[in-house]
Every structure is written in structure tokens, then in C-alpha cells.
Protein backbone atom coordinates (compact mmCIF):
# COMPACT_ATOMS: atom_id res chain seq x y z
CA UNK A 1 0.00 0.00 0.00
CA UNK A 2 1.32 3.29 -0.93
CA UNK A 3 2.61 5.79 1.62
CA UNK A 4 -0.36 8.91 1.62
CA UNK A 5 1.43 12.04 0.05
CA UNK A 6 1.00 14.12 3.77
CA UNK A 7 2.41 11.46 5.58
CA UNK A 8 5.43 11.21 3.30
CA UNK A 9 5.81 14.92 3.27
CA UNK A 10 5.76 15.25 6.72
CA UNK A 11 8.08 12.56 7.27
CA UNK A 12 10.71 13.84 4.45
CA UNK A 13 10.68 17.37 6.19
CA UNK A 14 11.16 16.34 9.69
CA UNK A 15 14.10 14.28 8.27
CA UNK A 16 15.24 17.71 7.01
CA UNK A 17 14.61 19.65 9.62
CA UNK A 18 16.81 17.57 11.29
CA UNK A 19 20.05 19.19 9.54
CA UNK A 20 18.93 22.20 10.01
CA UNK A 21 21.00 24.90 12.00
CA UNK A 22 18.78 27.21 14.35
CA UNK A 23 18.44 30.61 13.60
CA UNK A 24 21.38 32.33 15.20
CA UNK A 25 20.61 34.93 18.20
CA UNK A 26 21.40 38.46 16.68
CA UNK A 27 21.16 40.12 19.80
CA UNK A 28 22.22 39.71 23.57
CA UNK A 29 18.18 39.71 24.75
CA UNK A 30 17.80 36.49 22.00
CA UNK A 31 21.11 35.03 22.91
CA UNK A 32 20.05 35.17 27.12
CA UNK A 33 16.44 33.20 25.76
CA UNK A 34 18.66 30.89 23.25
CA UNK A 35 21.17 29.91 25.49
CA UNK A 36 18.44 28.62 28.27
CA UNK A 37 16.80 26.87 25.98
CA UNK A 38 18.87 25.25 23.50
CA UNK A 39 22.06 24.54 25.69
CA UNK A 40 21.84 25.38 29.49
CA UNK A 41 17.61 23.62 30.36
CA UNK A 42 19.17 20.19 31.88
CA UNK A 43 21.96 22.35 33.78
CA UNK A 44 20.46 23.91 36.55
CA UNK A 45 20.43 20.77 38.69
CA UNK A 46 23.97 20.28 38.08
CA UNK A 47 25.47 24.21 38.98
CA UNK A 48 26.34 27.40 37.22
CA UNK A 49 29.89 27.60 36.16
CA UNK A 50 31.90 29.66 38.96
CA UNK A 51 29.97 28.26 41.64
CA UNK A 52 28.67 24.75 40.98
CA UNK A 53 25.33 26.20 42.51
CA UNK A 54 22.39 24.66 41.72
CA UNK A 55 18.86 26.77 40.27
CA UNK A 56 15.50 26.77 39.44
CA UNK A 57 14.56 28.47 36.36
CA UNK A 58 12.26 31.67 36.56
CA UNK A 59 11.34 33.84 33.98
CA UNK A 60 12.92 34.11 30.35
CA UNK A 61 16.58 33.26 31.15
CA UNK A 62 16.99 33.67 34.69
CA UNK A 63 16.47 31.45 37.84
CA UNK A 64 16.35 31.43 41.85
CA UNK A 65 19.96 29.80 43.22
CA UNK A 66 19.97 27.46 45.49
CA UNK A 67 22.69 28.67 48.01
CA UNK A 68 22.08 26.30 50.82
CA UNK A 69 22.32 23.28 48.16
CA UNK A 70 26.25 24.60 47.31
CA UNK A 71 26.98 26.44 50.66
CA UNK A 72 26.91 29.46 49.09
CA UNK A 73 27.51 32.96 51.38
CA UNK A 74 26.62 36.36 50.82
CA UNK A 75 29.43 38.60 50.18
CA UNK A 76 27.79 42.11 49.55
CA UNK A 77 24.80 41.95 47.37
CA UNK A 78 21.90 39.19 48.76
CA UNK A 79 19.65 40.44 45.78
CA UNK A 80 22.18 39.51 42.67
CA UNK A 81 23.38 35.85 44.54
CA UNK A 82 19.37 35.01 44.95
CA UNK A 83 19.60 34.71 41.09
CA UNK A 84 21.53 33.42 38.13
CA UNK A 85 23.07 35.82 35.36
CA UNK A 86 24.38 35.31 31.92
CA UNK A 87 27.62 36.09 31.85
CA UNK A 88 30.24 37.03 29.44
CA UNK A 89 33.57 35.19 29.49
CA UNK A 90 35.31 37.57 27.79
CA UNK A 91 33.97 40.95 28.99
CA UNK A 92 31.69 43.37 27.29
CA UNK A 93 34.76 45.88 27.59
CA UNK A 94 37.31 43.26 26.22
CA UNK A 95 34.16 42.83 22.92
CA UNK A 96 34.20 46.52 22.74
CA UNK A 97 36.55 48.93 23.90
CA UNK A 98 38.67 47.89 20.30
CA UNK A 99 36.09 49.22 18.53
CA UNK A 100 35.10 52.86 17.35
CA UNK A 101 31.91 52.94 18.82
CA UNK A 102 32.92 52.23 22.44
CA UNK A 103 35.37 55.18 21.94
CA UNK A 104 32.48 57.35 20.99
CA UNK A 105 29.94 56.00 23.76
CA UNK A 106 30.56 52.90 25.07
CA UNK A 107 28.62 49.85 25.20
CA UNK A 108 24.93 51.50 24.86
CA UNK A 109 26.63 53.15 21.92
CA UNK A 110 27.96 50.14 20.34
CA UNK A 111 24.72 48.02 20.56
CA UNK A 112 22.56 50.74 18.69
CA UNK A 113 25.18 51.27 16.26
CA UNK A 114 27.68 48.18 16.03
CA UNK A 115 26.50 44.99 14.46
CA UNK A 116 29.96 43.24 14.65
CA UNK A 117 29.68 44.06 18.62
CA UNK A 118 26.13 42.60 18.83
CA UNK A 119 27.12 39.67 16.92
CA UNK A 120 30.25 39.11 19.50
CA UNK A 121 27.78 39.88 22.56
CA UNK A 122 25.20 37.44 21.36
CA UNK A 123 27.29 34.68 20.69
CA UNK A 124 26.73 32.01 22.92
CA UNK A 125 30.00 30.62 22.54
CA UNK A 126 30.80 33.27 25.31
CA UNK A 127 28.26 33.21 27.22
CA UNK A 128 27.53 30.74 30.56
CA UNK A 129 25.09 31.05 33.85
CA UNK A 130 26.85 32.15 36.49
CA UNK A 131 25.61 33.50 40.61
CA UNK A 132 24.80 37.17 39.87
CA UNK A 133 27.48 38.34 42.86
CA UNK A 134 29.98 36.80 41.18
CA UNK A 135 29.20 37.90 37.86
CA UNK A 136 28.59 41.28 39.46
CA UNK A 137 31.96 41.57 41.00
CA UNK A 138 33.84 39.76 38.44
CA UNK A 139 32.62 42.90 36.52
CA UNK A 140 35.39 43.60 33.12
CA UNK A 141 37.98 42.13 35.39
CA UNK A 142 40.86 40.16 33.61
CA UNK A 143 41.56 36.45 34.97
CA UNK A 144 44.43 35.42 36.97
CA UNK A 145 46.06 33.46 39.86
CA UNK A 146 44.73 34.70 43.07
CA UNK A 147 46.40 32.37 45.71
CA UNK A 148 46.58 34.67 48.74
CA UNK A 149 43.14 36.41 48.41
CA UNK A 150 40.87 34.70 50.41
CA UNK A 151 37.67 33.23 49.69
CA UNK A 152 34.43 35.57 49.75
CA UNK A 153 31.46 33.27 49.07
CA UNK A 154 31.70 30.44 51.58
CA UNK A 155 32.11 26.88 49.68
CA UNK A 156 31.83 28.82 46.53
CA UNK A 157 35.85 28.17 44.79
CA UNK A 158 35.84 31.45 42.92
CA UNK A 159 37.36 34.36 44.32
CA UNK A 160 37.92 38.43 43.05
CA UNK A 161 40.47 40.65 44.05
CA UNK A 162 39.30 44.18 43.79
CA UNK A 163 42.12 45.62 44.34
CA UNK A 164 44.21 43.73 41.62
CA UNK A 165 41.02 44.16 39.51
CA UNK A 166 41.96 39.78 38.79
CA UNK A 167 38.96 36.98 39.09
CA UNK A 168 40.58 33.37 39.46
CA UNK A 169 37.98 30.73 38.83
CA UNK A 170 37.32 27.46 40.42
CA UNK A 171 39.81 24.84 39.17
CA UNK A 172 37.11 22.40 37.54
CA UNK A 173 36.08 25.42 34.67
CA UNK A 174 39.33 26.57 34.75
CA UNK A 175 40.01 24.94 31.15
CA UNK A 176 36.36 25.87 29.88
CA UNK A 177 37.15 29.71 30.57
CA UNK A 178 40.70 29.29 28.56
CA UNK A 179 38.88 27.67 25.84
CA UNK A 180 36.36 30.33 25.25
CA UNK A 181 38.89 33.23 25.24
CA UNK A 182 41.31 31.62 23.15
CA UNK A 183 37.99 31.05 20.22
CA UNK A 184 36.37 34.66 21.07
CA UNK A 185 39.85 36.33 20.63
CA UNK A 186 40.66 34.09 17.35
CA UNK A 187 37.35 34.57 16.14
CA UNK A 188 36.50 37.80 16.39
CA UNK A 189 40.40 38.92 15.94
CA UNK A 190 40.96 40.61 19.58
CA UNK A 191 44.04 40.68 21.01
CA UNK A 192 45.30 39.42 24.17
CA UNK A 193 47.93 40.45 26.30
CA UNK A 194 51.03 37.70 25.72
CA UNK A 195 50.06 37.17 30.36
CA UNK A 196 46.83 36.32 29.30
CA UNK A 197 47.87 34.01 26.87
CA UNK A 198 50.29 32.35 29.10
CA UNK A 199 47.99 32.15 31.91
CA UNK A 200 45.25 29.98 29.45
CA UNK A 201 47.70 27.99 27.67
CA UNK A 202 48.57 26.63 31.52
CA UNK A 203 45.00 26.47 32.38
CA UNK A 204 44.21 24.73 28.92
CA UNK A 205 47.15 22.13 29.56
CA UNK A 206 45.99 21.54 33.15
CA UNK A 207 42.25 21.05 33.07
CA UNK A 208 41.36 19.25 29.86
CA UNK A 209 38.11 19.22 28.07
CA UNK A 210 35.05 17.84 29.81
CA UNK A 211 31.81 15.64 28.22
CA UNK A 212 29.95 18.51 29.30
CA UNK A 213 32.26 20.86 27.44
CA UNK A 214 31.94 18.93 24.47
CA UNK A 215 28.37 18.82 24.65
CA UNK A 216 27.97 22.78 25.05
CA UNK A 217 30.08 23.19 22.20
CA UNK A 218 27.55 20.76 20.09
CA UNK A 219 24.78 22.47 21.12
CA UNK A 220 25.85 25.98 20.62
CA UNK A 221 27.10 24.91 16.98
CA UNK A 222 23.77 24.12 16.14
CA UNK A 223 22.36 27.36 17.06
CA UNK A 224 25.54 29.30 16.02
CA UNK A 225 26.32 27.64 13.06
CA UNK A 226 29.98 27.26 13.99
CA UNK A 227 31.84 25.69 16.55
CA UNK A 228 34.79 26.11 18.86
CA UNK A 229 37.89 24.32 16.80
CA UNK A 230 39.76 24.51 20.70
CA UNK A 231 36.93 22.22 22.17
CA UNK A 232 37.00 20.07 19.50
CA UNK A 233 41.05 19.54 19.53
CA UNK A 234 41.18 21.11 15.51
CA UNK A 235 43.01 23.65 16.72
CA UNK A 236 45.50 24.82 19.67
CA UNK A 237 46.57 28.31 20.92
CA UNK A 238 50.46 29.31 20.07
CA UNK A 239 51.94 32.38 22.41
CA UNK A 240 51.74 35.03 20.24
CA UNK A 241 49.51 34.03 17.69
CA UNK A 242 47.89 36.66 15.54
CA UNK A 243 44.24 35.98 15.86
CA UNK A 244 42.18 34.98 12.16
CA UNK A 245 39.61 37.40 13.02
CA UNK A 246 36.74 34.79 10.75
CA UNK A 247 33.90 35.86 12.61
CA UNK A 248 34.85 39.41 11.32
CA UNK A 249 35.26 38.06 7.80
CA UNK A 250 32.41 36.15 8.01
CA UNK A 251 30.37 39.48 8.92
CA UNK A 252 31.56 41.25 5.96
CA UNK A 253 34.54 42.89 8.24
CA UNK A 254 38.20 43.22 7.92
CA UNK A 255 39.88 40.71 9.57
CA UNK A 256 41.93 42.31 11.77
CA UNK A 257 40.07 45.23 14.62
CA UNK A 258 42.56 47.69 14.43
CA UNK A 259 41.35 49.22 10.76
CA UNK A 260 41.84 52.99 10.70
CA UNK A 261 38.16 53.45 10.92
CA UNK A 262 37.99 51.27 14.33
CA UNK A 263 40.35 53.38 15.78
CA UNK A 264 40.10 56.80 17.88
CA UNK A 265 40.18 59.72 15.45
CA UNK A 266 43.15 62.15 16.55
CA UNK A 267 43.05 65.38 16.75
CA UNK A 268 43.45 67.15 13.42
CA UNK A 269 46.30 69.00 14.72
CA UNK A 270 48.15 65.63 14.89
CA UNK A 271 46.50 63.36 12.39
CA UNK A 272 49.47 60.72 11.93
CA UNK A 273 49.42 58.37 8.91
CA UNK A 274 49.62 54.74 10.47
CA UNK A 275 51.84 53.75 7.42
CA UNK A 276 54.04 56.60 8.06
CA UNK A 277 55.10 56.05 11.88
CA UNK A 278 54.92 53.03 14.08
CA UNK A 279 53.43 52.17 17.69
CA UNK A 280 56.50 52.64 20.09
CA UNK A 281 57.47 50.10 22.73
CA UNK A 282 59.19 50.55 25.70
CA UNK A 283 61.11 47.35 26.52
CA UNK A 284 61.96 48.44 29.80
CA UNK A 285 58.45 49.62 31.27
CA UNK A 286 56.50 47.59 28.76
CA UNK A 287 54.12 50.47 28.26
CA UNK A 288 53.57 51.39 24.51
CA UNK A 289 52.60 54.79 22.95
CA UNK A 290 50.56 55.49 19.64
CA UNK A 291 51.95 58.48 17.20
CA UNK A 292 48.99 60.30 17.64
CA UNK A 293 47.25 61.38 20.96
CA UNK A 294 50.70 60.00 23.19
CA UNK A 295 52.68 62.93 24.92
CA UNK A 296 55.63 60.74 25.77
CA UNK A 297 55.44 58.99 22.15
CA UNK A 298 59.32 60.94 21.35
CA UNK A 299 60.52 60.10 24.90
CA UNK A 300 61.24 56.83 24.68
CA UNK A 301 65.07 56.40 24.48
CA UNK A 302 66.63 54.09 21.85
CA UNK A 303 67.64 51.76 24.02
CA UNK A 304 64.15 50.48 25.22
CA UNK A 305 62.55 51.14 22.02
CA UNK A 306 60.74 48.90 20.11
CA UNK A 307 58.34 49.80 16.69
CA UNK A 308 55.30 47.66 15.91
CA UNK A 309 52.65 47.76 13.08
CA UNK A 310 49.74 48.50 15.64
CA UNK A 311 48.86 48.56 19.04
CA UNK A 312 47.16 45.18 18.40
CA UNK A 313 50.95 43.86 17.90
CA UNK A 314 52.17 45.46 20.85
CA UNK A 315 49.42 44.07 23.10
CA UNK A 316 49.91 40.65 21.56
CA UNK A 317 53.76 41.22 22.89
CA UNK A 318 52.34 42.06 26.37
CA UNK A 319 52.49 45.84 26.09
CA UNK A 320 49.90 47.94 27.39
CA UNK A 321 49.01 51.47 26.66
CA UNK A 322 50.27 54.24 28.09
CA UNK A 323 47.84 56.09 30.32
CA UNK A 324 48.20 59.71 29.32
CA UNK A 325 47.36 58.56 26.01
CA UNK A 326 44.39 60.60 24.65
């Protein structure tokens, strides 16, 4: 007996559907929905990533913690540990300050104006749950090594130093959070201080990829479209790298952030071509200086100098900039 036309229909386009990659979030509002639930729904009994504390959803995205369940304590802010928080692995500062538009307003500014920033903030390759104090405090902070700062949230294994502006995560995501910065960076061709590379090449080395890892990274590839090459083992992180910037190219961008039109406009009284003078280098303070906007940019002396191409080189070398830099 022949198979009735709807029937086979129905059956050949749930066969297709099947191959199908969801439509990618295209802004951080969708990507909070997406990443509850497409990738994070059967977490929440198992624990948000710097605390291992358990939840129960509420609302679009968000959910009530647990704190008893993972001996969780108050630090500063009961209202922000009651509940869980997406949080971004790699800062909102780190996704924009590169950028034109955070120069020219910030992060409001770069969301209404920015679509290669809302496509970084809304990829849930860089996003995870997280206790809202912790996410609150961890604020744009840069990850480190924190072993003499105490503990702050009872059983809870992450810990922030304020004063060193540094977040050091509990050893079991330790890996995870390498992972993610090293694709984010590559991806969306940010650089990364040569520390910060050193610090998750160790982590990367010492805390290898978990089944849940591995399953995040399939689920978010079929949302995304793409996945993360240093989950999968396709790919490995080299000090000093220059990142591919393909999430740029694939977004109609140039690959690499520091274009002339993604960078602060100078003054016209000192309007530098970038062809026509390098980034300077001091080897001795490690502090670098543009050509334009950089009082101390003819003070270096030649024996601690050292050109680059762009500041994005002389961050990837460890160099940060100078602060009277305009």
C-alpha cells in the first residue's frame, strides 16, 4: 500500500529539519532566551559555572539559586546571589573597547550602532550562567592566579580581588574559561595580552576538556552555526599568535580590529598616517605609545625602544598602553 502524500511529506521534512542549524541569536536579549533553551535547560540541577550552585529556572533566562544546596555565602549583594546571570567570558569591555563605537559612547553606543559588537555579545560561545554576585563583581575584570586572596562566598571556589582588579575561577572550569577566550579572541580577531595568553595555555594544559564541554560546544554549533575548533582539539593556541579574526570576515569585516576606521580619530592637529610612523614600545616599562594622541610617544630612548605595526601587535607582545594617552 502506498505511503499517503501528507504522511510522506511530513516525514521527508522532519528528516530535514533535522540538519537544520537554528536561527542564530542576533542580539544579547535572544542570545540570554537561546542559550536557556537550547544549551543550558538540563543544567540547573547540576550548577552554574563559577559556583557549581544549583537553580530553578524563573522567567525568560533567569532562575532562583539554590545557596544552601552549594553552601553558598553572601558577600555584599543578597539580591544579585538570589539569582543566576548570563555572563560574558570575555567581557563586554574586552568585545568593545577595540572598537570605534565604544570610543564614541561605550557599550549603549555600540549596541545601537555596532552589528559586529552585537554579533560578538550574542554569541553564545561566550556566554555561561553564572551566581549574579559573582558575575557582578567579576565585573570587566581580567583572569588570573589569586592564591593569597581569600575566599568571599563560603564553599563557593571562585574568588575576586578588587584591588588587583583579577577573578581566578574554580579549578574544575578553569580549562572551559581558557577555551572560550582563546575562540572569542581568534574569532572575532581581539588581542590578548602575551600574560593572558600564558595564563590559558597553563589552564588549557591543566584542566582538559570535559563531556559537558563537548556537549555545550555541540549544542551551541547548532544554534551558532559554527563551533569552537579549541573544544573540538582542531586547533591549539600558540603564544603570540595573531588571531584569524573569521567571525569578522564572516560578517563582511576586515579581519583584523585595528582598521583605521575602528580606531580613535586624533586630533586634526596631529593626524598621523599609520603607514608613516609606528606604535613605540618601551622594553623596559613595557608600556607602549601610539603616534597620535601619546605625549611621551618621542621620549622613549633608543635603548628600550621597540616599533610595531599596531597597538594590536604590541598588546599581543604584552604591552599595554600608556595612560596619558588621549
Amino acid at each position: 500500500m502506498a505511503t499517503p502524500l501528507p504522511r510522506l511529506f511530513a516525514a521527508l521534512f522532519a528528516t530535514l529539519a533535522a540538519f537544520v542549524v537554528d536561527a542564530a541569536p542576533a542580539t544579547f536579549e535572544q542570545a540570554k532566551v537561546a542559550l536557556r533553551e537550547q544549551v543550558y535547560y538540563d543544567r540547573n540541577t547540576i550548577g552554574d559555572t563559577y559556583c557549581g550552585c544549583p537553580w530553578r529556572w524563573a522567567g525568560r533566562s533567569g532562575g532562583r539559586v539554590d545557596l544552601q544546596a552549594c553552601g553558598y555565602e553572601v558577600r555584599a549583594q543578597p539580591v544579585r546571589a538570589a539569582r543566576t546571570e548570563i555572563e560574558h567570558l570575555v567581557s563586554a569591555w574586552t568585545l568593545g573597547h577595540q572598537r570605534q563605537c565604544w570610543q564614541n559612547g561605550g557599550r549603549k553606543n555600540c549596541v545601537a550602532t555596532d552589528p559586529v559588537f552585537r554579533a560578538m555579545e550574542a554569541d553564545l560561545h561566550g556566554l555561561t550562567v553564572a551566581v549574579g554576585e559573582v558575575n557582578a563583581d567579576r565585573s570587566n575584570f581580567n583572569f588570573g592566579q589569586l592564591s593569597s586572596t581569600p575566599y568571599q562566598y563560603g564553599a563557593c571556589r571562585t574568588r575576586v580581588d578588587f584591588k588587583q582588579r583579577t577573578a581566578e575561577p574554580r579549578d574544575e572550569v578553569k580549562g572551559f574559561v581558557a577555551r572560550v577566550q582563546f575562540f572569542m579572541h581568534d574569532w572575532y580577531g581581539l588581542s590578548m595580552s602575551r600574560q593572558q595568553q600564558q595564563l590559558f595555555s597553563a589552564w588549557d594544559r591543566m584542566y582538559p576538556v570535559s563531556d559537558w564541554e563537548r556537549e555545550r560546544n555541540r549544542r551551541i554549533a547548532k544554534v551558532m552555526g559554527y563551533s569552537n575548533p579549541y573544544v573540538e582539539g582542531g586547533r591549539s593556541w600558540t603564544i603570540g599568535q595573531r588571531p584569524s579574526g573569521e567571525g569578522l570576515a564572516r560578517l563582511g569585516e576586515a579581519k583584523h580590529p585595528f582598521r583605521e576606521d575602528s580606531r580613535p580619530v586624533p586630533p586634526p592637529t596631529q593626524v598621523v598616517r599609520a603607514d608613516a610612523a609606528p606604535v613605540i614600545g618601551n622594553r623596559n616599562s613595557g608600556i607602549y605609545h601610539l603616534p597620535a594622541g601619546c605625549p611621551s610617544y618621542e621620549q622613549v630612548s633608543p635603548r628600550n625602544r621597540i616599533e610595531f605595526k599596531s597597538a594590536a601587535d604590541a598588546e599581543a607582545a604584552g604591552m599595554r598602553k600608556a595612560g596619558n594617552c588621549r
